[in-house]
Protein backbone atom coordinates (compact mmCIF):
# COMPACT_ATOMS: atom_id res chain seq x y z
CA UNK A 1 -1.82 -1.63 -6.40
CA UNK A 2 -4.32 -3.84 -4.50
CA UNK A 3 -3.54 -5.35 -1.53
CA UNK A 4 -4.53 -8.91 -3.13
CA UNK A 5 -2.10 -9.25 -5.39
CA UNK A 6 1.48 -10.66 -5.90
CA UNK A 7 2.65 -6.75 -6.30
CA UNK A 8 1.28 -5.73 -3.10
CA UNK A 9 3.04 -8.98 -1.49
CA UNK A 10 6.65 -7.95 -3.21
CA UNK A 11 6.12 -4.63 -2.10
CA UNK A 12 5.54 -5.00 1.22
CA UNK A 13 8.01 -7.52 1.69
CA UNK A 14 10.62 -5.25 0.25
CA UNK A 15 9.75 -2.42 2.73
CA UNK A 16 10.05 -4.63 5.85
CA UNK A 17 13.46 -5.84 4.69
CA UNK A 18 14.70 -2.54 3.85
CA UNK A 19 13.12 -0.86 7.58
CA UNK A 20 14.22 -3.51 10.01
CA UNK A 21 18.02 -3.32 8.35
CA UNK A 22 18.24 0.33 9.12
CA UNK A 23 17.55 -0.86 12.73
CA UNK A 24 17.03 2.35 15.20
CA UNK A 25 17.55 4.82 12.50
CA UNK A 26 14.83 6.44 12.48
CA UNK A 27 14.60 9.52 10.03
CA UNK A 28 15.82 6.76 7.79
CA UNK A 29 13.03 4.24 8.50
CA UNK A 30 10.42 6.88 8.12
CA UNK A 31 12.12 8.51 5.30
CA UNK A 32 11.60 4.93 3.80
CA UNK A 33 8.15 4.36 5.01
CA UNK A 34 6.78 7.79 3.62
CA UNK A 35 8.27 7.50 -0.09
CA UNK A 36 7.35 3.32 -0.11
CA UNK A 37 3.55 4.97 1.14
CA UNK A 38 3.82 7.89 -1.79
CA UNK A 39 4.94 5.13 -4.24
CA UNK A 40 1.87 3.16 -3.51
CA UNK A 41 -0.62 5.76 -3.71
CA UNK A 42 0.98 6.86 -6.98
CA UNK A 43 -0.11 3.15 -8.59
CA UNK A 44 -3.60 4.49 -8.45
CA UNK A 45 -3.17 7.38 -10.19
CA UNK A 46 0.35 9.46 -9.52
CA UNK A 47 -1.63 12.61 -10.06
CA UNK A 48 -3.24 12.70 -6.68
CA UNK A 49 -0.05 12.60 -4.82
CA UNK A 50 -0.34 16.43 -4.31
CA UNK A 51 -3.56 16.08 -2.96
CA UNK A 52 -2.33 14.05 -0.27
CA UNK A 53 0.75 16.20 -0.04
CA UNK A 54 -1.85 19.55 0.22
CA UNK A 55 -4.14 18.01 2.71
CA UNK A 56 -0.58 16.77 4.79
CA UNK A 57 1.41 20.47 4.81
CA UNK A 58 -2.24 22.04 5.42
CA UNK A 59 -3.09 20.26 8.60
CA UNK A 60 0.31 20.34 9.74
CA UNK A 61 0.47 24.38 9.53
CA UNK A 62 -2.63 24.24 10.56
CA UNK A 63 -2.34 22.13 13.80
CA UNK A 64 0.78 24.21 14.93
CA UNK A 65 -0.71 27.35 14.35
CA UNK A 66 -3.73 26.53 16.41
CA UNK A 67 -1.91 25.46 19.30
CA UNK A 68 0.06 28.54 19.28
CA UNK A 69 -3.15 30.61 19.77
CA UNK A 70 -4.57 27.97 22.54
CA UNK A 71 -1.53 28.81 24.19
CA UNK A 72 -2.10 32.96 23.11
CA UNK A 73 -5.58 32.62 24.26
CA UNK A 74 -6.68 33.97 21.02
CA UNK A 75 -10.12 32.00 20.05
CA UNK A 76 -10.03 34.29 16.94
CA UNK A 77 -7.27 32.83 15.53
CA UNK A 78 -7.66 29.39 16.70
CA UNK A 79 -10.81 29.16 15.09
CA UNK A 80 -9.59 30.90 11.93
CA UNK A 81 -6.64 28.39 11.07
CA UNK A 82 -9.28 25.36 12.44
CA UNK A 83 -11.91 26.85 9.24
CA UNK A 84 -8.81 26.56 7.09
CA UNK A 85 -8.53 22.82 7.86
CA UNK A 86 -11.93 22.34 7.25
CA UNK A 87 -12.40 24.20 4.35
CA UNK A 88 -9.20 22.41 2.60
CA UNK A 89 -10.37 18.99 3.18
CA UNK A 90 -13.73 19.03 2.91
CA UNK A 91 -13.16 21.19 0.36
CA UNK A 92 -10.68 18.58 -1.83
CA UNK A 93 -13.38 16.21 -0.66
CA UNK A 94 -16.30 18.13 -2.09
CA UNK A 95 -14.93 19.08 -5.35
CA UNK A 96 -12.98 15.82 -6.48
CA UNK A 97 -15.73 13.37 -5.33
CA UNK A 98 -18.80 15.25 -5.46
CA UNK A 99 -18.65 17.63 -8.22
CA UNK A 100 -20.51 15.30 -11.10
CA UNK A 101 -22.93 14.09 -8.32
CA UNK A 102 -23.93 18.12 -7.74
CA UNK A 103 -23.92 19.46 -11.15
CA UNK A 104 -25.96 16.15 -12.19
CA UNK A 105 -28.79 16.36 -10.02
CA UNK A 106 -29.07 20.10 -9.92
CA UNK A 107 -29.35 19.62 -14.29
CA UNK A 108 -32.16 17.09 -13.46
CA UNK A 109 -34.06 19.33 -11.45
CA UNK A 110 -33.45 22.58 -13.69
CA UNK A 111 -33.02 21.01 -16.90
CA UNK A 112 -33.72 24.51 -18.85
CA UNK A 113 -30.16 25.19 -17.34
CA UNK A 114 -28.76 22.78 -19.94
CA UNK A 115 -25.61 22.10 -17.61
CA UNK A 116 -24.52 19.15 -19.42
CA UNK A 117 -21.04 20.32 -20.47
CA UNK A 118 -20.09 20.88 -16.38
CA UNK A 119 -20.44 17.16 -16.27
CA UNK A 120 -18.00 14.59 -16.76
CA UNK A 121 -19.97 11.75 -16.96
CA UNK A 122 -21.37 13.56 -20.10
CA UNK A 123 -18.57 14.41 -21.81
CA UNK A 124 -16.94 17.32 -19.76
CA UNK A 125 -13.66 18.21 -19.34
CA UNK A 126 -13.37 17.72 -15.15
CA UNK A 127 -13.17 13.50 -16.64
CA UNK A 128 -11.27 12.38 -13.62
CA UNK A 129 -11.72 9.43 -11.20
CA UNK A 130 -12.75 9.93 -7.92
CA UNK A 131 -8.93 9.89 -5.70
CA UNK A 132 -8.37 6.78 -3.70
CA UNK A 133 -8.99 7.17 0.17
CA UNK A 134 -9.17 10.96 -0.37
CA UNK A 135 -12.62 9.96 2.39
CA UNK A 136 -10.51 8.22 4.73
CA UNK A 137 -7.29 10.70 4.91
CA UNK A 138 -8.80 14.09 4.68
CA UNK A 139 -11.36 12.85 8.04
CA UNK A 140 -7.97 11.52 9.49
CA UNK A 141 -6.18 14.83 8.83
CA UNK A 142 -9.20 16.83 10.06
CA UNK A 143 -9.51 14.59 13.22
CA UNK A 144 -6.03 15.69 14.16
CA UNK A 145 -6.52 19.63 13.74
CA UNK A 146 -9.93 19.11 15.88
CA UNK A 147 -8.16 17.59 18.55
CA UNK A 148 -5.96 20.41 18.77
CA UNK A 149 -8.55 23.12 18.80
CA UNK A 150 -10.38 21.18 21.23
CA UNK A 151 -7.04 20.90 23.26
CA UNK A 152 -6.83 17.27 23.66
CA UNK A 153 -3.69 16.56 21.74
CA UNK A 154 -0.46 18.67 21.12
CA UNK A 155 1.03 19.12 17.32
CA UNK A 156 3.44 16.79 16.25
CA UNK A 157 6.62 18.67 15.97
CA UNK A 158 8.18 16.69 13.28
CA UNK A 159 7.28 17.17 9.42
CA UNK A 160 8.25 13.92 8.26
CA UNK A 161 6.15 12.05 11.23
CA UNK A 162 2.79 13.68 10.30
CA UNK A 163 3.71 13.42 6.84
CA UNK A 164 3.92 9.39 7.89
CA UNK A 165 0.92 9.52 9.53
CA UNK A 166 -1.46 10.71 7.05
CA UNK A 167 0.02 8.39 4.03
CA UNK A 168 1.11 5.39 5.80
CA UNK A 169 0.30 3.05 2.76
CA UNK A 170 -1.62 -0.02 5.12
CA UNK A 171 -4.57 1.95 5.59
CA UNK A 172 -4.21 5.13 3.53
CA UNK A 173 -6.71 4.15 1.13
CA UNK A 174 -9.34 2.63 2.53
CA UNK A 175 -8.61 2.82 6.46
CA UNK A 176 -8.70 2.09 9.63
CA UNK A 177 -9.24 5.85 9.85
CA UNK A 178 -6.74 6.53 12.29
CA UNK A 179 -6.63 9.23 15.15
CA UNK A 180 -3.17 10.83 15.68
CA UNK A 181 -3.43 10.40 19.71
CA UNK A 182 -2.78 6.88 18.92
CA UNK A 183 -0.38 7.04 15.94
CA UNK A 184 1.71 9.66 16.49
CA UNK A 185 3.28 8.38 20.15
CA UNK A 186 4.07 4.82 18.37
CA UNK A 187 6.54 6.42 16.53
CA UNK A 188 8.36 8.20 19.75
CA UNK A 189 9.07 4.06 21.22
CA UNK A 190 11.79 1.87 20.01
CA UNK A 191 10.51 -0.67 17.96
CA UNK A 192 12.00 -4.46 18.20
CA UNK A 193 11.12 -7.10 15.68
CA UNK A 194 9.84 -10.19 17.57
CA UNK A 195 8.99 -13.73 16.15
CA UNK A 196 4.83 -12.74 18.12
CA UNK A 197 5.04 -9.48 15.93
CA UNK A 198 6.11 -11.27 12.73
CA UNK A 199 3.72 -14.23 13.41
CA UNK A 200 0.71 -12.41 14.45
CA UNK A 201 1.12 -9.86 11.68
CA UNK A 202 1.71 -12.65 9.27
CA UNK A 203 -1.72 -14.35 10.49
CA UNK A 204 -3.54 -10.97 10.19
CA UNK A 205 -2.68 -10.93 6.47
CA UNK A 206 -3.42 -14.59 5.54
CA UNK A 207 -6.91 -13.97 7.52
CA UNK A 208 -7.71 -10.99 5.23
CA UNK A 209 -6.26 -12.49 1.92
CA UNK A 210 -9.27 -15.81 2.78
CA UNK A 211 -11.59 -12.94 3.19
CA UNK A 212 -10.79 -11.42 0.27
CA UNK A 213 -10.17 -13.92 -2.23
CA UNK A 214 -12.22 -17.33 -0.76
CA UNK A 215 -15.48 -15.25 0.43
CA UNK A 216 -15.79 -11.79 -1.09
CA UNK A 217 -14.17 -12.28 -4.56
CA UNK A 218 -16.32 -15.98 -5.19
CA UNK A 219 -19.71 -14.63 -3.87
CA UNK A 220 -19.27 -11.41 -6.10
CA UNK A 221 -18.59 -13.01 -8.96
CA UNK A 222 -20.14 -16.28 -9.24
CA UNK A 223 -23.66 -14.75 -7.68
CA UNK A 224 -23.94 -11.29 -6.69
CA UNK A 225 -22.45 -9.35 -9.76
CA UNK A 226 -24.70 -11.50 -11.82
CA UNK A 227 -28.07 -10.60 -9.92
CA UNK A 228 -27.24 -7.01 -9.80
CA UNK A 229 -25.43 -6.48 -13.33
CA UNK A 230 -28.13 -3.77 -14.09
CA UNK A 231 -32.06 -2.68 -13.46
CA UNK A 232 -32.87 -5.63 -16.14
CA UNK A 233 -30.78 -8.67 -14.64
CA UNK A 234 -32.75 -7.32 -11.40
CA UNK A 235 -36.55 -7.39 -12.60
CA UNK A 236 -35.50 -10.64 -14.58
CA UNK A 237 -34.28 -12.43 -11.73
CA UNK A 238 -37.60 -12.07 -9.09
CA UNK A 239 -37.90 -11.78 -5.83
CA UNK A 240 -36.42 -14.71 -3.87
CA UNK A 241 -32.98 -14.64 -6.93
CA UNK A 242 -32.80 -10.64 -5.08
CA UNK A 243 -33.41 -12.00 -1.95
CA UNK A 244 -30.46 -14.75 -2.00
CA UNK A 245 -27.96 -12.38 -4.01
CA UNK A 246 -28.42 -9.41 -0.97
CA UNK A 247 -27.58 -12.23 1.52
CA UNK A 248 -24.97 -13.06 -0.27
CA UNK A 249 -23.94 -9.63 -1.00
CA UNK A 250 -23.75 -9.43 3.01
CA UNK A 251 -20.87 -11.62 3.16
CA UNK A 252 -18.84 -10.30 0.10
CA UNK A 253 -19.11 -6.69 1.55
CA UNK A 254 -17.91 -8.15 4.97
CA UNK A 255 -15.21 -10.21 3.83
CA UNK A 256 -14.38 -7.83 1.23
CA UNK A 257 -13.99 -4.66 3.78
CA UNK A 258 -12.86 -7.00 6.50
CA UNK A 259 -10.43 -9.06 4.63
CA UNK A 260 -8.86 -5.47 3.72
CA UNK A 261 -8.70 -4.34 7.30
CA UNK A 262 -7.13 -7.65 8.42
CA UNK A 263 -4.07 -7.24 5.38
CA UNK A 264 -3.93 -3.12 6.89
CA UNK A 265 -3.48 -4.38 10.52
CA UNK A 266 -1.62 -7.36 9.86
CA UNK A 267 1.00 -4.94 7.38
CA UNK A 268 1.50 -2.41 10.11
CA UNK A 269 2.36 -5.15 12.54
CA UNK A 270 5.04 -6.34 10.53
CA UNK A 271 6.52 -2.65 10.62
CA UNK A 272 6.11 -2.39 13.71
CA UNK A 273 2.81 -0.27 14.42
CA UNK A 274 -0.82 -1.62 16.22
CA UNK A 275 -3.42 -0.29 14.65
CA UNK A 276 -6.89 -0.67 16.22
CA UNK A 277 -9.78 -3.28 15.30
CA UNK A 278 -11.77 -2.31 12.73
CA UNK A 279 -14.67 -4.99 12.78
CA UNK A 280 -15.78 -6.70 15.95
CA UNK A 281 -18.51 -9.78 14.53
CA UNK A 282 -20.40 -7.29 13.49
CA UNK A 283 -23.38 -9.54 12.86
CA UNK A 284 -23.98 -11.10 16.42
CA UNK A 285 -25.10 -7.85 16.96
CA UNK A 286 -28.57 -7.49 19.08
CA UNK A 287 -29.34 -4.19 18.10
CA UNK A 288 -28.37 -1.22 16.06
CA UNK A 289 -26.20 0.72 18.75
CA UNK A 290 -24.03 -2.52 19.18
CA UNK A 291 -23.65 -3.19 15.38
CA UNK A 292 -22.39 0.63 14.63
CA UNK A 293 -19.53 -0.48 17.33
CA UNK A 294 -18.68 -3.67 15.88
CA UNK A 295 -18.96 -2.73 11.75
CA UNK A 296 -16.38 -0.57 10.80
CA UNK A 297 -15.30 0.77 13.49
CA UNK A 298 -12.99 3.21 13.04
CA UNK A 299 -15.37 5.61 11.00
CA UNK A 300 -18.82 4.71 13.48
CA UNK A 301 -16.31 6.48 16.21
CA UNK A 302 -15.59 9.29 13.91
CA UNK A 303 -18.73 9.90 13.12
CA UNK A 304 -20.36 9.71 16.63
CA UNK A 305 -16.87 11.58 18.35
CA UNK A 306 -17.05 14.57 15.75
CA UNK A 307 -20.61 14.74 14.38
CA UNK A 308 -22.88 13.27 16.63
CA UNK A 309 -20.96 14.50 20.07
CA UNK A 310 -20.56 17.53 18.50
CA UNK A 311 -23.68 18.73 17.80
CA UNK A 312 -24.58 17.75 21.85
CA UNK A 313 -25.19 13.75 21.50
CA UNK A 314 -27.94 12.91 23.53
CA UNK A 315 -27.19 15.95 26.47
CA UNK A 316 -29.81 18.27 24.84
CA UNK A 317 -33.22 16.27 24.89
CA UNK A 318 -34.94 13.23 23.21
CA UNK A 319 -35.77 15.75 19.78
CA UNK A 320 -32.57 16.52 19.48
CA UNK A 321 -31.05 13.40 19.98
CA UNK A 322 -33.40 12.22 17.00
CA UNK A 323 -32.07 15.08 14.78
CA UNK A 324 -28.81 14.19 15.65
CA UNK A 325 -28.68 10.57 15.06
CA UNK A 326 -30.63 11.21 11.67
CA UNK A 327 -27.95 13.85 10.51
CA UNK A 328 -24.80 11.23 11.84
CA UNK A 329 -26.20 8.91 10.00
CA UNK A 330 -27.22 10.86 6.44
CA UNK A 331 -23.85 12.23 6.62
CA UNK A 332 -22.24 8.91 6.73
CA UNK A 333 -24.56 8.01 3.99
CA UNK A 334 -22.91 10.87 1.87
CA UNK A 335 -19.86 10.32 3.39
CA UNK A 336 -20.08 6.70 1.62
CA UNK A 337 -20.12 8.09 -2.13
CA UNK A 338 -21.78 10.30 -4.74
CA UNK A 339 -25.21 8.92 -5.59
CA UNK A 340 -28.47 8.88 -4.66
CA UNK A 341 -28.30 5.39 -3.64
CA UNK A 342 -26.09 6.49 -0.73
CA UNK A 343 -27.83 9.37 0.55
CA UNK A 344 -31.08 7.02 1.12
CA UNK A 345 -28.98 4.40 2.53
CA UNK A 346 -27.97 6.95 5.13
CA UNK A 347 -31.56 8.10 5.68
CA UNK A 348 -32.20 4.61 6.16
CA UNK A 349 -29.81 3.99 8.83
CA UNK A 350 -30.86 7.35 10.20
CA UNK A 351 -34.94 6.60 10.33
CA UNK A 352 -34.30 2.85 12.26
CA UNK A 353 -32.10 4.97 14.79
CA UNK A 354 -34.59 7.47 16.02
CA UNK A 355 -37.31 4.76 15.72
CA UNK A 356 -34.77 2.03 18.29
CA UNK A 357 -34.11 5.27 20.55
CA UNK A 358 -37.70 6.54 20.52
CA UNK A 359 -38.98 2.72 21.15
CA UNK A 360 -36.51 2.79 24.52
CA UNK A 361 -38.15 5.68 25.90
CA UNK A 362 -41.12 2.59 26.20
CA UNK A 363 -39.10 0.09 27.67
CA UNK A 364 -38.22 -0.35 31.59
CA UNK A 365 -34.84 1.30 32.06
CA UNK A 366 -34.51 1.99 28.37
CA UNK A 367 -33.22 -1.50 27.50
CA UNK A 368 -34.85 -4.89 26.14
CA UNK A 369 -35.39 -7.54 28.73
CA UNK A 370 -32.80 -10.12 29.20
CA UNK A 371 -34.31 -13.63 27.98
CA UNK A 372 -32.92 -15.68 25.38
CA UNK A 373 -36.52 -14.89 23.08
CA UNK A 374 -35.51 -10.88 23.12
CA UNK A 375 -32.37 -11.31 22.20
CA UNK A 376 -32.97 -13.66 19.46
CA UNK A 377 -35.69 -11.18 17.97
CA UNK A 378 -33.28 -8.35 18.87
CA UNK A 379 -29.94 -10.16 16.83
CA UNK A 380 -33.05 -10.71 13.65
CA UNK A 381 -34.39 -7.44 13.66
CA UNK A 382 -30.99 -6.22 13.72
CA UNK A 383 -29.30 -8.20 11.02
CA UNK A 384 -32.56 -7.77 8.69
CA UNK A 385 -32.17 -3.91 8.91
CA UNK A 386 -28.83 -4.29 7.73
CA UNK A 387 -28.82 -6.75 5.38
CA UNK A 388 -31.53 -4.57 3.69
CA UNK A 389 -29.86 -1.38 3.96
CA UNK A 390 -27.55 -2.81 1.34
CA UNK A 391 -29.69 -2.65 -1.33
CA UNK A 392 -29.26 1.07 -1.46
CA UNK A 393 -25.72 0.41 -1.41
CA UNK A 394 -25.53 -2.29 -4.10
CA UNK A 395 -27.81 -0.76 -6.32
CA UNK A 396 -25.40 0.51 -9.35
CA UNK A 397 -27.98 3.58 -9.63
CA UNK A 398 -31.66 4.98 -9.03
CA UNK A 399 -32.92 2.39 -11.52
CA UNK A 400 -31.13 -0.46 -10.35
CA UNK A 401 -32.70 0.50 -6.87
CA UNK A 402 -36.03 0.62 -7.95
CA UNK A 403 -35.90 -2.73 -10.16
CA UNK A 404 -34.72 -4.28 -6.85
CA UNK A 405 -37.30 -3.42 -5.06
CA UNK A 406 -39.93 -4.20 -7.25
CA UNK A 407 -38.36 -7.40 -7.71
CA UNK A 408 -38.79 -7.94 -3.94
CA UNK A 409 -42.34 -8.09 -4.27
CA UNK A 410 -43.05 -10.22 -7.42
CA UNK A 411 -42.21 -14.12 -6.14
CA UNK A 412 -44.18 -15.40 -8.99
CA UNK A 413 -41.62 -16.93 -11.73
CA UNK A 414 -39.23 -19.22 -11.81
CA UNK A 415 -35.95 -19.11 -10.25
CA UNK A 416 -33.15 -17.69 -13.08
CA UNK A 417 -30.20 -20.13 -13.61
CA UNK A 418 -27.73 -18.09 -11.57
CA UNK A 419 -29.62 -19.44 -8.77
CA UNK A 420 -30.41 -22.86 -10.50
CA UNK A 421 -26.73 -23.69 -12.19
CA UNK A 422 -24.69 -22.15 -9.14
CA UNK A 423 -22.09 -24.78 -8.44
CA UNK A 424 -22.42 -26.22 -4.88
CA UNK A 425 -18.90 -24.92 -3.66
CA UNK A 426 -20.56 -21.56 -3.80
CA UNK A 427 -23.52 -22.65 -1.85
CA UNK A 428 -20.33 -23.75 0.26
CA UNK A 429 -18.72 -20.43 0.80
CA UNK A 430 -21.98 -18.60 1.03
CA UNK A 431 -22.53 -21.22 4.18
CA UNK A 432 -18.80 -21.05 5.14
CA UNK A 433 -19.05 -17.17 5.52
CA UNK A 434 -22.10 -17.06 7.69
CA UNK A 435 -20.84 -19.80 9.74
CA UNK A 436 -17.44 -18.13 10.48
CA UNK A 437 -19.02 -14.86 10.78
CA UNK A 438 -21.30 -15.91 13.80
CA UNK A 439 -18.71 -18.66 15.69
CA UNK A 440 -17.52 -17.84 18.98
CA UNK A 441 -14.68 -15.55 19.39
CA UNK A 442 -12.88 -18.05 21.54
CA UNK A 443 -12.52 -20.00 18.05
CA UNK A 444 -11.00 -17.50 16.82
CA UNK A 445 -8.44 -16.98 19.42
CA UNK A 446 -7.49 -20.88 19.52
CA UNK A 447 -6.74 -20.82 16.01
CA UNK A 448 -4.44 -17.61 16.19
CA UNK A 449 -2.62 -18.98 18.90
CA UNK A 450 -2.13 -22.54 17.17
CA UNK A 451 -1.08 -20.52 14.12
CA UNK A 452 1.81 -18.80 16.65
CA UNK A 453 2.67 -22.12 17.80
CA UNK A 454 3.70 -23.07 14.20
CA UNK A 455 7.21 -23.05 13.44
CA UNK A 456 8.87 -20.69 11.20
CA UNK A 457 8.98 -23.08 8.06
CA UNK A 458 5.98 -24.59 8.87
CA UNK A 459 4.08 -21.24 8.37
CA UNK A 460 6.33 -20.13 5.55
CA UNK A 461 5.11 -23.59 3.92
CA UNK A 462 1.26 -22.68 5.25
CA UNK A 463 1.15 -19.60 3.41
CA UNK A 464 2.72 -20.87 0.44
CA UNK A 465 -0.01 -23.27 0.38
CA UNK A 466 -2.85 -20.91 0.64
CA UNK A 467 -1.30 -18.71 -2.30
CA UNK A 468 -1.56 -21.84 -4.58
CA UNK A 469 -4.89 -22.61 -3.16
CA UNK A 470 -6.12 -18.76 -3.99
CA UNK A 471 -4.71 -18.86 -7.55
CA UNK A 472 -7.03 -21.77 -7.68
CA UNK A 473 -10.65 -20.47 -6.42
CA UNK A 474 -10.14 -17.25 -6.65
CA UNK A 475 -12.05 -16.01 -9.87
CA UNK A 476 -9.78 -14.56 -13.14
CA UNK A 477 -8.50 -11.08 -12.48
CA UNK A 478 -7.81 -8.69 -9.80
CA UNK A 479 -11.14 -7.42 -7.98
CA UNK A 480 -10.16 -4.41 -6.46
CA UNK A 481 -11.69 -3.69 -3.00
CA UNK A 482 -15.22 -2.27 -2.61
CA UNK A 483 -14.07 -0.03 0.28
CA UNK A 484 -11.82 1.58 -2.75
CA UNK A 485 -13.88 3.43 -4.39
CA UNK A 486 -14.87 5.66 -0.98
């Protein structure tokens, strides 16, 4: 069940009726919440529902077990039940969305082992599909049995509260990762409906649906799908078609990631819950550091709290603050999906970081100076890194990859006619989305608060408005999100 789609709508609408009428009873409301969240994850594929049942009784044992021995002193024991987390979740994680990636690439380095059988892409019998969000709720589970070790948190004492944390259905599959410290106590407070709550949340989700549907969907489907269709489309279309698609590519990823974090955020609301930001205009960014703590938020902190921190941040030296950036950032690469595409996209990120940090060390009190020219080239430099990152994360495969960037460097024929015959409302959006992507925040905020000062009908009659106007640009078909398949 996507999120953009008159299903998703019914569904939710049906939960929020059903948990504001059971009022303050709440074993009932959660009870409600955690089979409405199963029920959704099942749409995907109802087979995986024990895998998010596993990871869920796991970490729960798990956590309480752990705090016992803090409490016992025992580090023995503590660690032992923290290596069972781990090696259950990254475990699932390992198996179910990196087996074909291992087995493939070990076969094309020892081909004599004729491993071709192990491999579901090639006919094998493991021919499943990667389970939805098992990257976002197995590092949400593990967060929460870290924090314990680490002695930051206590376990929740209720099973069906951390079973509601782990699958509540707004951002089980494709996040905001979310930390128990800042889950868990919103369920202890009484929760009142409110006409800012139903408005704001309400806002939220018509935000994210216009990401979605206007920006993401159009771009993708109308320009960027064309472009990148395979390694031919690619070395057919030349260098400036590439160029133009990868800008445009830029926008559909935002809106498309974005626009889903808006619908999460704006769905808990409704029920009740605040979830945190997940993307912060991540492209008026001036360097890297600022855009990993505007773009996608919730897993940049993950990484840096429980990777980077972990292995001793920046505490231990300038070499091993390179080596630690580099490995945050290849993991994340990995982290991203199965394919060689991804690991180099995390190598990429990983090389500019040590490069920025090692270029501080040259620079008076480590930072740029503050005129309007620096931070200009500081915002371009930025952007350009990560607007090319994505063609390692566009690329469909290795050859796709390659094609692109050989395209890059051959300007010499003419422009292809997805360039040439792309109707001028695209052009539109493609301008729309950069425009709205750089605009002060202040805009943003008046708009929000004129869209509170609506009344009822008149937003009821709003959003019935921009349904009908989605049905209408949006292209044929459901697109599911990008962020899904992670």
């Amino acid at each position: 069940m996507y999120f953009n789609s008159f299903e998703y709508i019914f569904f939710l609408w049906a939960v929020y009726v059903l948990y504001w009428t059971l009022k303050e009873k709440r074993k009932l409301r959660f009870s409600l919440v955690l089979v409405g969240s199963y029920w959704f994850y099942a749409q995907a594929d109802w087979r995986f529902t024990f895998l998010l049942f596993t990871s869920t009784v796991v970490d729960f044992f798990a956590g309480r077990e752990i705090d016992k021995a803090n409490e016992a002193g025992s580090n023995a024991r503590r660690r032992a039940f923290l290596i069972l987390s781990l090696v259950s979740n990254l475990g699932m994680l390992g198996f179910f969305k990196y087996y074909d990636f291992f087995v493939d690439s070990i076969e094309a380095v020892f081909e004599s082992w004729n491993l071709w059988h192990l491999s579901a892409a090639k006919g094998g019998p493991l021919d499943y599909i990667v389970p939805a969000g098992i990257s976002f709720y197995t590092f949400q589970t593990l967060s929460y049995t870290i924090d314990i070790y680490y002695r930051r948190i206590k376990p929740c004492k209720s099973h069906l509260e951390f079973a509601v944390y782990v699958a509540f259905f707004p951002q089980l599959v494709a996040g905001p990762i979310v930390r128990a410290r800042d889950f868990l106590p919103q369920m202890q407070k009484t929760r009142k409906l409110t006409r800012d709550r139903i408005s704001s949340g309400l806002f939220q989700i018509l935000r994210g649906m216009t990401k979605k549907l206007v920006i993401a969907d159009v771009l993708g489907a109308h320009l960027v799908d064309h472009v990148y269709r395979d390694a031919g489309s690619l070395e057919q279309s030349g260098g400036l078609a590439v160029l133009v698609a990868t800008y445009a590519f830029t926008m559909q990823l935002y809106g498309d990631f974005a626009g889903y974090s808006d619908i999460a955020i704006g769905s808990a609301r409704l029920l009740g819950f605040d979830l945190k930001k997940n993307f912060d205009a991540p492209f008026k960014s001036r360097s890297l550091e600022e855009f990993w703590t505007r773009w996608h938020i919730s897993m940049s902190f993950w990484f840096y709290y429980y990777v980077f921190a972990a292995m001793g941040g920046n505490k231990r030296g300038i070499a091993r603050t390179c080596f630690n950036l580099f490995i945050t950032h290849l993991l994340s690469g990995v982290w991203h999906g199965a394919g060689w595409n991804f690991v180099l996209w995390g190598v990429w990120f990983g090389v500019w970081m040590v490069i920025v940090r090692l270029v501080r060390l040259l620079l008076p009190n480590g930072v740029m100076p503050r005129k309007a020219v620096f931070s200009f080239l500081g915002w371009l430099f930025t952007y350009h890194v990560c607007v090319f990152s994505l063609l390692f994360f566009r690329a469909n495969d290795t050859e796709s990859l390659v094609a692109a960037l050989r395209a890059l460097t051959d300007w010499s024929g003419p422009l292809p006619d997805v360039i040439t015959t792309l109707p001028w409302q695209v052009w539109t959006v493609l301008g729309v989305s950069y425009f709205t992507a750089v605009w002060p925040e202040s805009w943003n905020v008046r708009i929000e608060n004129g869209w509170k000062r609506l009344p009822g009908l008149a937003q009821g009659a709003v959003l019935a408005a921009a349904l009908l106007f989605f049905l209408g640009v949006a292209p044929p078909g459901l697109a599911p999100f990008i962020y899904f398949q992670f």
